[in-house]
Protein backbone atom coordinates (compact mmCIF):
# COMPACT_ATOMS: atom_id res chain seq x y z
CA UNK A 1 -8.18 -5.43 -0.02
CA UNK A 2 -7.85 -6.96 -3.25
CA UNK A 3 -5.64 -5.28 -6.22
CA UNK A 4 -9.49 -4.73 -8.16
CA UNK A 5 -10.89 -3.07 -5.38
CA UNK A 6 -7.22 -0.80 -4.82
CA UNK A 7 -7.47 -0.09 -8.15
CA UNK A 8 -10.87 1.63 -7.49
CA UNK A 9 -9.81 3.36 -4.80
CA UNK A 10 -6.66 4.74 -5.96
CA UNK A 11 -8.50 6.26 -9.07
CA UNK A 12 -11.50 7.54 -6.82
CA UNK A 13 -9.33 9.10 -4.38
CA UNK A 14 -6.83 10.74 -7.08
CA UNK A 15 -7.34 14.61 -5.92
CA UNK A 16 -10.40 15.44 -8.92
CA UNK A 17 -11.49 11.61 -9.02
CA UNK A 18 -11.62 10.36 -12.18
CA UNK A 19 -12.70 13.23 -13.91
CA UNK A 20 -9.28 14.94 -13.06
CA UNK A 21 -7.27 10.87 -13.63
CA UNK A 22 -9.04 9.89 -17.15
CA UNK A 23 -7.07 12.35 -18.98
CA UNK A 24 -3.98 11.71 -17.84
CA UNK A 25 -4.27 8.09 -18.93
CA UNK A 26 -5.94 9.14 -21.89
CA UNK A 27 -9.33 8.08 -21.56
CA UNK A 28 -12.75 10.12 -20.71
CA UNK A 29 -13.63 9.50 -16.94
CA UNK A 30 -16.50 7.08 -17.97
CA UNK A 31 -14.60 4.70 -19.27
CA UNK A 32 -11.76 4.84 -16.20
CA UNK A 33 -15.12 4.59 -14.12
CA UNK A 34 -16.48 1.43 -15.84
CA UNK A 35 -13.19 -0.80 -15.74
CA UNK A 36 -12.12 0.30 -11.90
CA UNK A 37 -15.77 -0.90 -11.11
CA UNK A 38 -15.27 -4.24 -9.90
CA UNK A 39 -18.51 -5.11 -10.56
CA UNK A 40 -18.49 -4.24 -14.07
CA UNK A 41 -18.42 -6.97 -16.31
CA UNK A 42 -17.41 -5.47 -19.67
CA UNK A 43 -15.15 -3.59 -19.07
CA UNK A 44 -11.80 -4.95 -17.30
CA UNK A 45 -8.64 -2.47 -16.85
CA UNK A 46 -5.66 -4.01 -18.65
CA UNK A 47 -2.03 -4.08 -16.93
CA UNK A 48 -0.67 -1.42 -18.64
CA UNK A 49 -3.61 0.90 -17.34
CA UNK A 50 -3.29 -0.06 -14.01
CA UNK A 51 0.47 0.69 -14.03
CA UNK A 52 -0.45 3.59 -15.88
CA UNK A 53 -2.90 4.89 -13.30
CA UNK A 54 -0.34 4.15 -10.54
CA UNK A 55 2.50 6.18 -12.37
CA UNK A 56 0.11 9.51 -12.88
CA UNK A 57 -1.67 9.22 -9.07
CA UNK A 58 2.01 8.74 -7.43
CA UNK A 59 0.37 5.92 -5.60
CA UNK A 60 1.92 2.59 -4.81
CA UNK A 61 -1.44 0.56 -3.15
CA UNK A 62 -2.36 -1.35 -6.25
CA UNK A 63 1.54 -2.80 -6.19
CA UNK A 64 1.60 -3.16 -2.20
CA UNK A 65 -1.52 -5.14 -2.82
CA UNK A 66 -0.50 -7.69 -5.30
CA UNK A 67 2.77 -7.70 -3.48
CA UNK A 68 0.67 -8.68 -0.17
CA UNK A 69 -1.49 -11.27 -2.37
CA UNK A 70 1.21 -13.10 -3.77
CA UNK A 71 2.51 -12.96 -0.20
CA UNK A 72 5.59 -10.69 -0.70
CA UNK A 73 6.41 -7.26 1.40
CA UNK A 74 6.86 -3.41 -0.45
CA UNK A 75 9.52 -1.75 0.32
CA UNK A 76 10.74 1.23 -1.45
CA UNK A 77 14.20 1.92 -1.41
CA UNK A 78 15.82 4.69 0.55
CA UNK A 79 17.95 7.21 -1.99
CA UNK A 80 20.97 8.21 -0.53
CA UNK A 81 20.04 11.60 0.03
CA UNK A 82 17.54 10.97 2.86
CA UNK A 83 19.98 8.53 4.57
CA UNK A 84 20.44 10.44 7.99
CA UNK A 85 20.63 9.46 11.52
CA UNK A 86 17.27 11.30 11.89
CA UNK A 87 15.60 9.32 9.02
CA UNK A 88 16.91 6.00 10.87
CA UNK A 89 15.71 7.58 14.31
CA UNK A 90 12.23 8.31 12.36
CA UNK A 91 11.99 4.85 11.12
CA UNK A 92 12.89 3.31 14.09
CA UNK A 93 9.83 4.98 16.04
CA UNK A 94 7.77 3.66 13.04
CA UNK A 95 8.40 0.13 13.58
CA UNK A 96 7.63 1.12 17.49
CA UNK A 97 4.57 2.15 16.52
CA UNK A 98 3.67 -0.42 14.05
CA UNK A 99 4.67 -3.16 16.53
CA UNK A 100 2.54 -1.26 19.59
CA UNK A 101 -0.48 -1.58 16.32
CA UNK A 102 -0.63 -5.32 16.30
CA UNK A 103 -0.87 -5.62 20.42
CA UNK A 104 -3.82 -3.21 20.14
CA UNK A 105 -5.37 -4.97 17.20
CA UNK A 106 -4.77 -9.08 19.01
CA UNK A 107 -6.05 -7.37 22.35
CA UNK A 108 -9.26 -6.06 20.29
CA UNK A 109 -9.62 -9.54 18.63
CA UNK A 110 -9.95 -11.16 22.06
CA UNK A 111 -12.23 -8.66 23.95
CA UNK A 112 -15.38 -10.77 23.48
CA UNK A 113 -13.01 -14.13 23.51
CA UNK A 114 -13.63 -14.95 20.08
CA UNK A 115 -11.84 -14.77 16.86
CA UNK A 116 -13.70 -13.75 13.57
CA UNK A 117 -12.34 -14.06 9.76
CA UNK A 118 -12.43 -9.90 9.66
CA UNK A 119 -10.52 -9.37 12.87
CA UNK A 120 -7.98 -12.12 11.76
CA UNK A 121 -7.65 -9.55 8.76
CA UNK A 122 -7.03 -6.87 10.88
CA UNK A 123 -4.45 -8.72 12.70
CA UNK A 124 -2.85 -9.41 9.71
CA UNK A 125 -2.97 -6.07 8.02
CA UNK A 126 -0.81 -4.37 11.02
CA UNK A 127 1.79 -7.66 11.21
CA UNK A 128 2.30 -6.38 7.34
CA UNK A 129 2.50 -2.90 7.99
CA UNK A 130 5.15 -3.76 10.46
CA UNK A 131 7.25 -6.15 8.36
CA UNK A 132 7.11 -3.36 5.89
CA UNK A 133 8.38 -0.52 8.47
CA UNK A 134 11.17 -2.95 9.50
CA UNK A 135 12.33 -3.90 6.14
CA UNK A 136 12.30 -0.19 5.31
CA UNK A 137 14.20 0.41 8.19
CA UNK A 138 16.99 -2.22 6.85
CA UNK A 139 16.96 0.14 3.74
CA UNK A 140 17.50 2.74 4.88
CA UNK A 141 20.38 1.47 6.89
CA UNK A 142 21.65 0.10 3.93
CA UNK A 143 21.61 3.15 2.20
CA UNK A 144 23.92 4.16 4.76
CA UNK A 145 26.05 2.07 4.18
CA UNK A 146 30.07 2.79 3.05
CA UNK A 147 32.17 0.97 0.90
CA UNK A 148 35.31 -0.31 2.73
């Protein structure tokens, strides 16, 4: 999904829509609905509002989707407070499950033995979900970490 169609997304699925969002970016819910349409053509959402509308929603998809466009992985970084052998254990069944994700998805893309641009996608979405869940598990290992 492109960072345009994230952005509409993430202000659509804010709990209220954008009726609830638009204030707390300071604009009526109209305007908010006009520049996350993609399709509209006069009215574009600027940087700052689509920062903006990823502070007040708490949600990080419009960054892990220009991240994932520009061909880069999100990973946020463990605090040292969560930094337990559980939260290592739980991470560690993530990437389990992530990796077990792409086999399903490559034996779905081959069921009919052929290959289409939207199952490629598909394919490609899970390999990134997995890089991400290993990357955070390096984190959070990290975070572990003591100085010697």
């Amino acid at each position: 999904m492109n960072i345009l169609d994230t952005l509409h997304a993430v202000a659509h699925d804010y709990k209220g829509g954008c009726e609830s969002l638009a204030p707390r970016i300071g604009m009526s819910a109209a305007v908010l609905r006009s520049k996350v349409n993609v399709g509209n053509e006069t009215h574009k959402p600027t940087l700052a509002e689509a920062v903006r509308i990823t502070e007040i929603a708490d949600d990080d998809r419009v960054l892990e989707a220009w991240a994932r466009e520009r061909g880069y992985v999100l990973v946020k970084l463990p605090d040292a407070d969560n930094c337990s052998d559980g939260a290592v254990l739980e991470l560690m069944a993530k990437t389990w499950e992530t990796n077990g994700e792409i086999g399903k998805e490559v034996n779905r893309t081959f069921e009919d033995n052929r290959v289409e641009k939207h199952e490629v996608a598909r394919v490609k979405d899970r390999v990134w979900n997995h890089i991400a869940s290993l990357f955070g598990l390096v984190g959070r290992i990290e975070g572990m970490a003591e100085d010697r």
